[in-house]
N, C-alpha and C. Protein backbone atom coordinates (compact mmCIF):
# COMPACT_ATOMS: atom_id res chain seq x y z
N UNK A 1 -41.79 103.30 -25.46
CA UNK A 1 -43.07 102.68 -25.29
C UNK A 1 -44.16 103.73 -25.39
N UNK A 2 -45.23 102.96 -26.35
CA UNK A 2 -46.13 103.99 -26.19
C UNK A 2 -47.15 104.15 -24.91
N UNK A 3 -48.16 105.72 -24.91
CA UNK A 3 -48.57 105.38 -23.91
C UNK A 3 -49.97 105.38 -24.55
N UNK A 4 -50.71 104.38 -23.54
CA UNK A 4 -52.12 104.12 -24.20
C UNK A 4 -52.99 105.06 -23.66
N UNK A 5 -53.65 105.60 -24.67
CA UNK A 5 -54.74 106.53 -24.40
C UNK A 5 -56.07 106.31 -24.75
N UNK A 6 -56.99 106.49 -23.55
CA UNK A 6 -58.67 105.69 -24.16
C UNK A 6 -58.84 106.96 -25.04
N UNK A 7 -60.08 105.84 -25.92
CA UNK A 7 -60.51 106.36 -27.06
C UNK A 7 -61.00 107.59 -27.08
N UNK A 8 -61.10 108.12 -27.55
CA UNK A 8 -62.01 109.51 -27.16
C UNK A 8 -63.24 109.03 -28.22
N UNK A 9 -64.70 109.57 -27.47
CA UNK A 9 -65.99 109.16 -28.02
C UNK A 9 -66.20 110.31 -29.18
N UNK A 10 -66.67 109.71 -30.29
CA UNK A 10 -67.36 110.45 -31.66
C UNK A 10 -69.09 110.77 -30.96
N UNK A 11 -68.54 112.13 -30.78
CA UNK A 11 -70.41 112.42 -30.73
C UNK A 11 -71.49 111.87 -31.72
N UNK A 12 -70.54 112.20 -33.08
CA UNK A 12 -71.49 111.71 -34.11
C UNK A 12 -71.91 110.20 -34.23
N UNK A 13 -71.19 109.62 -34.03
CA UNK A 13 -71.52 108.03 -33.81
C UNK A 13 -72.45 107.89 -32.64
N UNK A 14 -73.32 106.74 -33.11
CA UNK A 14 -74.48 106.02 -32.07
C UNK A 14 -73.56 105.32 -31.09
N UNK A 15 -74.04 105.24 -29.72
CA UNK A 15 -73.33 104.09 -28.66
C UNK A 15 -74.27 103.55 -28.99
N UNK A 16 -73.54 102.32 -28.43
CA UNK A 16 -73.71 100.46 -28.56
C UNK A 16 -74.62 100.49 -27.64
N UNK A 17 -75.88 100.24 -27.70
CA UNK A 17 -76.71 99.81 -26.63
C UNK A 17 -76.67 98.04 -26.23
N UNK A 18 -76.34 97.84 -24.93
CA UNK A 18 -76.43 96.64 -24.36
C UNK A 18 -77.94 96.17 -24.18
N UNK A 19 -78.09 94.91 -25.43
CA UNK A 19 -79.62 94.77 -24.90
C UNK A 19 -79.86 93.53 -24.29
N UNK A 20 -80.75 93.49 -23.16
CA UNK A 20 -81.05 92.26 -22.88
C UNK A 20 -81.42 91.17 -23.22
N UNK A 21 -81.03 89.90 -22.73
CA UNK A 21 -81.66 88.59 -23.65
C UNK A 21 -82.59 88.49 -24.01
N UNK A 22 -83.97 88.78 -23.39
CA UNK A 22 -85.10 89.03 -23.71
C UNK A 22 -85.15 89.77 -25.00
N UNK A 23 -84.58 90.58 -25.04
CA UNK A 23 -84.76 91.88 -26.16
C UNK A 23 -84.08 91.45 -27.39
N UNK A 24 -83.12 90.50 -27.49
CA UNK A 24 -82.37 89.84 -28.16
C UNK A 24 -82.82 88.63 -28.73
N UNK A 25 -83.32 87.82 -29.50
CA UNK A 25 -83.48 86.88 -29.95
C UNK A 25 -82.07 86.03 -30.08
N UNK A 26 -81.24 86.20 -31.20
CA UNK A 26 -79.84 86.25 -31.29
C UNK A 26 -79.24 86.00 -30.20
N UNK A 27 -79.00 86.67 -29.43
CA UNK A 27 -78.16 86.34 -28.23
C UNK A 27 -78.76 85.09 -27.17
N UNK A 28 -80.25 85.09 -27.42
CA UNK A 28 -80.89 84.04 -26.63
C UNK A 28 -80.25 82.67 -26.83
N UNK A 29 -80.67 83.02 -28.52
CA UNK A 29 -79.90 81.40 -29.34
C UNK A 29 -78.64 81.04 -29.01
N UNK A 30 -78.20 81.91 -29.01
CA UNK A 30 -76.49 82.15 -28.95
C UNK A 30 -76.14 81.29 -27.16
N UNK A 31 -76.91 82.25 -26.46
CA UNK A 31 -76.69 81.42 -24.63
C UNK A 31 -77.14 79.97 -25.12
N UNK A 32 -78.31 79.68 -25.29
CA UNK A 32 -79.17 78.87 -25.43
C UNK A 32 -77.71 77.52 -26.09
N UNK A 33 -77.33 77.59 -27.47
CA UNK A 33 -76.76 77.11 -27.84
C UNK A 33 -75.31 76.76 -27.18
N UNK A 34 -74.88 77.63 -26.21
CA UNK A 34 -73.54 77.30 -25.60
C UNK A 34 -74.03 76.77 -24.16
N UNK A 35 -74.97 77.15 -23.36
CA UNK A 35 -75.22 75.97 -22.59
C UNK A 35 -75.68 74.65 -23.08
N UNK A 36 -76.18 74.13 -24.25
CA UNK A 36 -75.99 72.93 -24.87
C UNK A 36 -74.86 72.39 -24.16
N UNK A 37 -73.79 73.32 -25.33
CA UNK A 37 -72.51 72.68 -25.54
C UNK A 37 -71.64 72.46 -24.22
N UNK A 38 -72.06 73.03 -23.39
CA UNK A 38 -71.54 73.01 -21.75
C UNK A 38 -72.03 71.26 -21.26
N UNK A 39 -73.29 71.64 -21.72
CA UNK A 39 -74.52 70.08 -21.28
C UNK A 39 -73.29 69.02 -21.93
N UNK A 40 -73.34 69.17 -22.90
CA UNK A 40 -72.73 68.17 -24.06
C UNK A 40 -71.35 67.73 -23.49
N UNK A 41 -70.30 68.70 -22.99
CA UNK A 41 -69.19 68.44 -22.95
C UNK A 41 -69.19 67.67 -21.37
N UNK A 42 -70.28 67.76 -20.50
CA UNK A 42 -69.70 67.92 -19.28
C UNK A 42 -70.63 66.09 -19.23
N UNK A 43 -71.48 65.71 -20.21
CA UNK A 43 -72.01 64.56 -20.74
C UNK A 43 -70.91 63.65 -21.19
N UNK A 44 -70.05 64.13 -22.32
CA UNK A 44 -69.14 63.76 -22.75
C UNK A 44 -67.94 63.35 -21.29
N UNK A 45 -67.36 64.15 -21.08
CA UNK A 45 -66.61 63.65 -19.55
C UNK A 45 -66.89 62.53 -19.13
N UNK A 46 -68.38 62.58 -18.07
CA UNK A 46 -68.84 61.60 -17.73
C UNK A 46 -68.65 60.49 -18.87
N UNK A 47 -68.89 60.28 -19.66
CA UNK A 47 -69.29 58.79 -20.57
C UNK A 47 -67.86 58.66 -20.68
N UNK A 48 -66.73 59.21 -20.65
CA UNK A 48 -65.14 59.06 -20.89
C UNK A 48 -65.14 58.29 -19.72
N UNK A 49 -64.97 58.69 -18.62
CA UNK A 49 -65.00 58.52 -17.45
C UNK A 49 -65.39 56.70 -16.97
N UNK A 50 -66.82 56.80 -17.51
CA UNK A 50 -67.18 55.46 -17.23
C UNK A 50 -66.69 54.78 -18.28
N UNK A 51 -66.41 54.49 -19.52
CA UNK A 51 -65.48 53.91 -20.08
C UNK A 51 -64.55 53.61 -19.99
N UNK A 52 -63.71 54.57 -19.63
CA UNK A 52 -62.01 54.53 -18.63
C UNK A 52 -62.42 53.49 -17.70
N UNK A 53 -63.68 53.53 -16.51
CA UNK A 53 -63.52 52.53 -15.89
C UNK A 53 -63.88 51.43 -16.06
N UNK A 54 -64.58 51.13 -17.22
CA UNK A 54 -65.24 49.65 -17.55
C UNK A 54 -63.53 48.90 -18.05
N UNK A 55 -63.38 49.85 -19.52
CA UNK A 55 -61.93 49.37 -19.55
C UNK A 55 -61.18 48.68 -18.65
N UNK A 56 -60.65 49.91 -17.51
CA UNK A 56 -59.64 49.19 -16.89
C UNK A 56 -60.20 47.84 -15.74
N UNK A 57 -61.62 47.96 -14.89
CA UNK A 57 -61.83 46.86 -14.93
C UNK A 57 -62.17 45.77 -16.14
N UNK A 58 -62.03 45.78 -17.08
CA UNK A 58 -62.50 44.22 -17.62
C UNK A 58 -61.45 44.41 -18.91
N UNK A 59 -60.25 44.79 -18.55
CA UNK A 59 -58.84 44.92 -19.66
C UNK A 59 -58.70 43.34 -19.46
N UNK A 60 -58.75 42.40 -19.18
CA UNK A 60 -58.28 41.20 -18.73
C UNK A 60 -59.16 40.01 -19.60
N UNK A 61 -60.16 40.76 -20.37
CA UNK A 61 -61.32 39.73 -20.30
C UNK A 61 -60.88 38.96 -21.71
N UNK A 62 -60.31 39.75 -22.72
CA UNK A 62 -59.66 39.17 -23.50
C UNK A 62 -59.16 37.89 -23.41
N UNK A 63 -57.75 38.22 -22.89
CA UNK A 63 -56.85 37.53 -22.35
C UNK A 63 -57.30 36.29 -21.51
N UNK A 64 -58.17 36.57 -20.67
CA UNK A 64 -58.60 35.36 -20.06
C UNK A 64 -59.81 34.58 -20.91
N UNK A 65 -60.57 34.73 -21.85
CA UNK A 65 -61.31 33.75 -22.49
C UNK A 65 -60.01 33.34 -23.37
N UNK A 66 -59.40 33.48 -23.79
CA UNK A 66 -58.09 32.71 -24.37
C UNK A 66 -57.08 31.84 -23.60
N UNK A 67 -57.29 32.40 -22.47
CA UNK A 67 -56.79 31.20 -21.14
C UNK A 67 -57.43 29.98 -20.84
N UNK A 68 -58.95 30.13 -20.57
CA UNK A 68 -59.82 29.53 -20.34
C UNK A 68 -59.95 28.12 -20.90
N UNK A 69 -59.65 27.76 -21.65
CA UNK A 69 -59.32 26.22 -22.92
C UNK A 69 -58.39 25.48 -22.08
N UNK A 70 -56.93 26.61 -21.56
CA UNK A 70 -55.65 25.65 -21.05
C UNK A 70 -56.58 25.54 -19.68
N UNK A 71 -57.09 25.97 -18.75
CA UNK A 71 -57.34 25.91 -17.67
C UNK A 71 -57.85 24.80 -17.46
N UNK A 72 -59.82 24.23 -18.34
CA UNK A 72 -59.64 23.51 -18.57
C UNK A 72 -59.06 22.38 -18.29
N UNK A 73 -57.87 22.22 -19.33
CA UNK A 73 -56.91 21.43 -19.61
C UNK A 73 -56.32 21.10 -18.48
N UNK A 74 -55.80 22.16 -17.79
CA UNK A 74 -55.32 21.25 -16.86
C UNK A 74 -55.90 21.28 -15.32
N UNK A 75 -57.34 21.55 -15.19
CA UNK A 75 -58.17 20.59 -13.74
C UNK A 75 -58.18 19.57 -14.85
N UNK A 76 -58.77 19.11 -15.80
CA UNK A 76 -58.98 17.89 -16.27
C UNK A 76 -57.55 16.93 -15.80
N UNK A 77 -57.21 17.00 -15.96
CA UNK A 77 -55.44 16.84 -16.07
C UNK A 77 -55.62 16.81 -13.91
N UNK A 78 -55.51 17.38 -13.41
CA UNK A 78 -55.90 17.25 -11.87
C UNK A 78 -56.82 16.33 -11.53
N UNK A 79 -57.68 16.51 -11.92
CA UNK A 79 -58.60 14.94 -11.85
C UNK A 79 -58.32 13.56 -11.75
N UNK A 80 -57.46 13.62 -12.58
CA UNK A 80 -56.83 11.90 -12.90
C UNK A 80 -55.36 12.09 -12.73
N UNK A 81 -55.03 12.61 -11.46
CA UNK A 81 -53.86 11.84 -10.92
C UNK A 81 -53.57 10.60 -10.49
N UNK A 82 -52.12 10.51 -10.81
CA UNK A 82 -51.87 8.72 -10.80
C UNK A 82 -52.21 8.45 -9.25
N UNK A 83 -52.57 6.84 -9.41
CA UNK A 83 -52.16 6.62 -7.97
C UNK A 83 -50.75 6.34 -7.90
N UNK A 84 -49.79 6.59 -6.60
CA UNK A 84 -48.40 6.09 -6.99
C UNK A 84 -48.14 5.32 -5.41
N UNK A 85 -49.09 4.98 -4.52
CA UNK A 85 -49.08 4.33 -3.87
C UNK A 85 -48.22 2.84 -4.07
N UNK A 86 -48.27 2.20 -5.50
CA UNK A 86 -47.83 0.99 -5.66
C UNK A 86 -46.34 1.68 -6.06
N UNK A 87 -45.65 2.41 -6.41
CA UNK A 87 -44.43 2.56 -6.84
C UNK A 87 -43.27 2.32 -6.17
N UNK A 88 -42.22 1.81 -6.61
CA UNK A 88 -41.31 1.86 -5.23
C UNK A 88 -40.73 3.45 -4.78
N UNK A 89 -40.08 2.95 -3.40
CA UNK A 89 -39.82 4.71 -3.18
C UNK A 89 -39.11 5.42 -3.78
N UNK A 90 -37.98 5.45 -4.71
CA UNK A 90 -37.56 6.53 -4.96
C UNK A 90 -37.82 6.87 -5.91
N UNK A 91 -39.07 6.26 -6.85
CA UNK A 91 -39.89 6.96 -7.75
C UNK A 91 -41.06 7.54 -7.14
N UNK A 92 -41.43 7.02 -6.18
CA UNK A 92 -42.83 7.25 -5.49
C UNK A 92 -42.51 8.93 -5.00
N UNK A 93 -41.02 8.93 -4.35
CA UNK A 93 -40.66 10.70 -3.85
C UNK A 93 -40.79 11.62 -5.29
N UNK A 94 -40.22 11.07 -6.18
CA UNK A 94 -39.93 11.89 -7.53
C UNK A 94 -41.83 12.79 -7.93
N UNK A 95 -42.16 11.71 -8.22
CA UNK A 95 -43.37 11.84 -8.69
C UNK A 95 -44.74 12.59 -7.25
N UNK A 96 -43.75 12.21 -6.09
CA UNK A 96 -44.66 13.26 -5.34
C UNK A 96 -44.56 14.41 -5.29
N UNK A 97 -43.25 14.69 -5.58
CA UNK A 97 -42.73 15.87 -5.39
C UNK A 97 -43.41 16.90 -6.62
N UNK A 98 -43.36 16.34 -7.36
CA UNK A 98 -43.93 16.94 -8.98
C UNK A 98 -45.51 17.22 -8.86
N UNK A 99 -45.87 15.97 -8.13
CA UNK A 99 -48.11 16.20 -7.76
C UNK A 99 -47.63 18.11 -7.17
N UNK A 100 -46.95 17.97 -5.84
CA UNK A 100 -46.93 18.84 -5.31
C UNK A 100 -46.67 20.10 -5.95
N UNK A 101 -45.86 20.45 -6.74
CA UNK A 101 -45.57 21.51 -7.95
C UNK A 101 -46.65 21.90 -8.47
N UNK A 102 -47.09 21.09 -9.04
CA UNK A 102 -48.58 20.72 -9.78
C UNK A 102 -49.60 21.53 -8.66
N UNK A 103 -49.84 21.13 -7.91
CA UNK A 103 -50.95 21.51 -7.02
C UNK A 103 -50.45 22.64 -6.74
N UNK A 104 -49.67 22.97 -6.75
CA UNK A 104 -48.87 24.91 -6.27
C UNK A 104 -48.95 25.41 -7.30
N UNK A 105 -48.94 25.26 -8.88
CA UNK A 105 -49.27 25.91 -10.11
C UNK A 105 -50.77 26.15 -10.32
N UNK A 106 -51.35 25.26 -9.51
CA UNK A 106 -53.23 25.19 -9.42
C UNK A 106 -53.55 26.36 -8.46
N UNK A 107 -52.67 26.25 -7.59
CA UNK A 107 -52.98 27.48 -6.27
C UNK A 107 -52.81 28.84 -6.73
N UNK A 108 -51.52 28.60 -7.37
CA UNK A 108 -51.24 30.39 -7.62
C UNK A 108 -52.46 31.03 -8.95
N UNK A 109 -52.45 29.99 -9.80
CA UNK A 109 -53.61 30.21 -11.05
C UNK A 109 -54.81 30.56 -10.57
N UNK A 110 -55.24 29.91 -9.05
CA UNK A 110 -56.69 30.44 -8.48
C UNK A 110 -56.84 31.76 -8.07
N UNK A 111 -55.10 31.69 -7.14
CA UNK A 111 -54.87 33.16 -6.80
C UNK A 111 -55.32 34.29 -7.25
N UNK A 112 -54.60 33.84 -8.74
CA UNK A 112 -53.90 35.48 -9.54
C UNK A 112 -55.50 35.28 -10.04
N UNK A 113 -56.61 34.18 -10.55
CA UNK A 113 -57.90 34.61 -11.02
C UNK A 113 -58.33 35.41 -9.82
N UNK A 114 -58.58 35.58 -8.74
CA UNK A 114 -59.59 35.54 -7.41
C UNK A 114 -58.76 37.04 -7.05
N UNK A 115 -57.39 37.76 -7.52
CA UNK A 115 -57.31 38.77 -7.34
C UNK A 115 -57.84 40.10 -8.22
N UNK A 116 -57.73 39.23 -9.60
CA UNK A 116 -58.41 39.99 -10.87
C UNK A 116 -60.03 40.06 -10.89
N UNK A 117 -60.45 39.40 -9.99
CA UNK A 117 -61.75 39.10 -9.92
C UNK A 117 -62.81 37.61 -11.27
N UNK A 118 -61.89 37.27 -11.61
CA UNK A 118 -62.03 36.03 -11.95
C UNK A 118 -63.26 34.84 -10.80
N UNK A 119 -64.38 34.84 -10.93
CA UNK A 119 -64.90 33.75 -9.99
C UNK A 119 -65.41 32.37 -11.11
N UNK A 120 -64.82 31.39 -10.18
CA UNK A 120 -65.68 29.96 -10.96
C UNK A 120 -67.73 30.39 -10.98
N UNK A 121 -68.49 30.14 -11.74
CA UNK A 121 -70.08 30.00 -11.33
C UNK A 121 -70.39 28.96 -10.71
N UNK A 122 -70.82 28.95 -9.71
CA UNK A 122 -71.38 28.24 -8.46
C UNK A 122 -72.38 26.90 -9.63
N UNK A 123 -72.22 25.61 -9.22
CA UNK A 123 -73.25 25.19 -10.37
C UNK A 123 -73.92 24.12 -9.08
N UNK A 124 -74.07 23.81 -7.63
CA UNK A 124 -74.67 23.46 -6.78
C UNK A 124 -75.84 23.93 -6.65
N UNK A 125 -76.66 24.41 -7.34
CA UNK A 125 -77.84 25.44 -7.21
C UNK A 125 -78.58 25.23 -8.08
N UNK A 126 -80.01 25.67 -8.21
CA UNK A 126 -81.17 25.50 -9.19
C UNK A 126 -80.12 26.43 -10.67
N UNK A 127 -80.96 25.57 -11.71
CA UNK A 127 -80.66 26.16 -13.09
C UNK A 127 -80.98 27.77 -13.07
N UNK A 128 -80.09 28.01 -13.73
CA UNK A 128 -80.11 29.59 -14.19
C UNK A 128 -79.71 30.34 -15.14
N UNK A 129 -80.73 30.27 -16.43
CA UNK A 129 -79.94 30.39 -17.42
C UNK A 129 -79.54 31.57 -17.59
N UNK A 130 -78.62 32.77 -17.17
CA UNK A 130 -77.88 33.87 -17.05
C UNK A 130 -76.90 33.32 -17.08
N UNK A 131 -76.42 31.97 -15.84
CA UNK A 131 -75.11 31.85 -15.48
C UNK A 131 -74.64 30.24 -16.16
N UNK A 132 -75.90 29.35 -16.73
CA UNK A 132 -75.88 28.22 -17.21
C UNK A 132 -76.28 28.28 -18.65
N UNK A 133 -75.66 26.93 -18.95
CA UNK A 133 -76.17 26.32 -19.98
C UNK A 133 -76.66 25.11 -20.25
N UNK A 134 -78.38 24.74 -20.59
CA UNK A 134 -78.19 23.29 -19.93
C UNK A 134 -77.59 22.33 -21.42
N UNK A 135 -76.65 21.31 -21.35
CA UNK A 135 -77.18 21.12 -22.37
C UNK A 135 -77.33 19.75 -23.10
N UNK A 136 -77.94 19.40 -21.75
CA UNK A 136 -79.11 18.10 -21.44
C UNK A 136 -80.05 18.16 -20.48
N UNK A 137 -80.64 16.98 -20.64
CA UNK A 137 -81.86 17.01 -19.38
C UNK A 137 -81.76 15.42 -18.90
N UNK A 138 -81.78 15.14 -17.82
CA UNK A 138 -81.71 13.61 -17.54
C UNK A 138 -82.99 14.05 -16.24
N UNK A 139 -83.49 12.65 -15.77
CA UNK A 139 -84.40 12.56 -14.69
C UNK A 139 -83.84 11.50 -13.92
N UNK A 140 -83.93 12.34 -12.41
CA UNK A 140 -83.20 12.35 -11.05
C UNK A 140 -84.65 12.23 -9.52
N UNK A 141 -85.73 11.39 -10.09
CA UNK A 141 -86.32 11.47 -9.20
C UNK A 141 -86.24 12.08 -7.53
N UNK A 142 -84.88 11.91 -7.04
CA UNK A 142 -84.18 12.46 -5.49
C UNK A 142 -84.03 13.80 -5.76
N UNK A 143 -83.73 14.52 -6.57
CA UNK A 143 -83.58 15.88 -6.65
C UNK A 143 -84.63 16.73 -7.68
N UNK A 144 -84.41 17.69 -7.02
CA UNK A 144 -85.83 18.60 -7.39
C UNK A 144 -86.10 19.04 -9.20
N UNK A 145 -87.10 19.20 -9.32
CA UNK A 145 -86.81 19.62 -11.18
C UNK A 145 -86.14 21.06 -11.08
N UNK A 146 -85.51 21.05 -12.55
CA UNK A 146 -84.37 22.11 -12.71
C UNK A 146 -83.27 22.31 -11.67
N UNK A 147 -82.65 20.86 -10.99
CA UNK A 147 -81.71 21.26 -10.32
C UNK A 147 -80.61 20.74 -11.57
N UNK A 148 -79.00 21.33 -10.91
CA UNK A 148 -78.09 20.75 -11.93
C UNK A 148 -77.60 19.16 -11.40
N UNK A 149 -77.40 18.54 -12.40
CA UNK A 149 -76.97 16.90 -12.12
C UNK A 149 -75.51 16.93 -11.85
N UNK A 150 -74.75 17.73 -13.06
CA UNK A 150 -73.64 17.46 -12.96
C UNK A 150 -72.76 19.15 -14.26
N UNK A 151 -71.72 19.29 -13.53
CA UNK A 151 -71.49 20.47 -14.87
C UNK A 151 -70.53 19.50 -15.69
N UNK A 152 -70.71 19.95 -16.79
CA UNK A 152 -69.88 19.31 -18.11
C UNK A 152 -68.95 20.39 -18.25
N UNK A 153 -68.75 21.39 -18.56
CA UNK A 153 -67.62 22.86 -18.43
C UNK A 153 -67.78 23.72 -17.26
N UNK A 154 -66.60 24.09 -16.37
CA UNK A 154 -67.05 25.01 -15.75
C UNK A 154 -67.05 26.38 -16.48
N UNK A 155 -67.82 27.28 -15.60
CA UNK A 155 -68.49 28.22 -16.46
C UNK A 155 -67.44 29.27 -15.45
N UNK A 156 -67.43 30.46 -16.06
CA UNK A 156 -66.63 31.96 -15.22
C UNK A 156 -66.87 33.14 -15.15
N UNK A 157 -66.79 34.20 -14.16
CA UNK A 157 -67.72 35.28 -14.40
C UNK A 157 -66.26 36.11 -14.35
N UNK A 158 -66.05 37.29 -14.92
CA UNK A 158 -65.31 38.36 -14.61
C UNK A 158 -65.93 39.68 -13.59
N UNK A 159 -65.58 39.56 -12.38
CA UNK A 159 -66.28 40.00 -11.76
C UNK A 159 -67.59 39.94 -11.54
N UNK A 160 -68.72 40.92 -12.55
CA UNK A 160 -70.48 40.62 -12.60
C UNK A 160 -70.15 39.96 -13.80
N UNK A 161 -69.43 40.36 -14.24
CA UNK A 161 -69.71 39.51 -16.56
C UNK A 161 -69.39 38.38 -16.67
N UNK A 162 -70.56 37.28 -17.30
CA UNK A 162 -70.10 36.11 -17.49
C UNK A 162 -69.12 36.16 -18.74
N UNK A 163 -68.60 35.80 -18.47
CA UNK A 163 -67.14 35.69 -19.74
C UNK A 163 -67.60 34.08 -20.28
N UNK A 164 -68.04 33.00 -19.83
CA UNK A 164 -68.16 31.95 -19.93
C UNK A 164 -69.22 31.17 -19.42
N UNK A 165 -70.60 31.05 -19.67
CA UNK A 165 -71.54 29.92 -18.50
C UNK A 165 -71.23 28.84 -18.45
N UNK A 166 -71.44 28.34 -17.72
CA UNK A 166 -71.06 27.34 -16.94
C UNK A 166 -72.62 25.82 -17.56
N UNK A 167 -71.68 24.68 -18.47
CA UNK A 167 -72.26 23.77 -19.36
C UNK A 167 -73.06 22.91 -18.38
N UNK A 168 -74.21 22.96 -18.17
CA UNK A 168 -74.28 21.52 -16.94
C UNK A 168 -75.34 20.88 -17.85
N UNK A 169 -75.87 19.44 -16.72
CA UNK A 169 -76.75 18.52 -17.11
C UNK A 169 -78.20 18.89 -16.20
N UNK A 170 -78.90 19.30 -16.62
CA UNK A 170 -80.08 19.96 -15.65
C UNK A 170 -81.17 18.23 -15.60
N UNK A 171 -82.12 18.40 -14.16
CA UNK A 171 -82.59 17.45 -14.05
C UNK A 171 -84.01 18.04 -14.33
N UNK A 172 -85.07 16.72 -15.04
CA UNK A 172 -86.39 17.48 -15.65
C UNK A 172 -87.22 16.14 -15.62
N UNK A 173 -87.75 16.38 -14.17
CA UNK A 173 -89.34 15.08 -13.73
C UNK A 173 -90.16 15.99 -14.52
N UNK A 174 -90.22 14.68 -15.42
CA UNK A 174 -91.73 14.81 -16.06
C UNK A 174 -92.72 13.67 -16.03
């Protein structure tokens, strides 16, 4: 192994003078330009960062406006349950037993929305077109102008994001 030996200095050669930034133009640019890139990268992070988290909250949102049609489908479908009061009994058990299934497939579907942050839009309340859509007008003398009459679709928010407004019939005394 060799052994390292410092350089020995050339009289004849100039030393390197260390000059200050000031004294430097060049080197100013040079700092100047890499704290940018410090600015830039540590900018960059951040905006990763909040993306990563918009992502993983609203990864779902897809998926659920493509849900949204069957859902739908079946409160409509909840609405108009039979009566089975007139049936005899051992169809009357069959068919209760099945409402009941039914109503436990409605429960867990509210669930699993209300854990993802899935909320129905409230449509008991004055018009609001952020969270509504009117898309009629009828007159309701008993209730106030721009209240809702009735919703025609319910509407859904993903957490703050409406994924869906909510269709109603707005009331309009004129």
């Amino acid at each position: 192994m060799k052994d390292k030996k410092p350089k020995k200095e050339n009289p004849d050669q100039p030393k390197e003078e260390i000059v200050p930034e000031a004294d430097c133009p060049k080197c100013a640019e040079y700092i100047a330009g890499w704290k940018r890139a410090i600015a830039d990268y540590e900018n960059l992070k951040k905006q990763t960062a909040e993306d990563k988290k918009n992502f993983t909250e609203y990864a779902h949102e897809q998926l659920l406006n493509d849900l949204l049609p069957a859902v739908d489908q079946f409160e409509t479908a909840l609405k108009f349950l039979p009566d089975i009061s007139q049936l005899p009994d051992p169809h009357k058990k069959q068919i209760e037993n099945w409402l009941v299934g039914i109503k436990a497939v409605n429960q867990l579907w509210e669930q699993s929305f209300n854990e993802i942050g899935l909320i129905k839009i409230p449509t008991d309340c004055e018009f609001d077109p952020n969270l509504h859509t009117a898309i009629s007008q009828e007159s309701d003398p008993e209730q106030p102008d721009g209240a809702i009459l009735r919703t025609v679709q319910t509407g859904y928010k993903l957490k703050t994001k409406v994924l869906r407004p909510a269709k109603v019939v707005v009331n309009s005394i004129t």
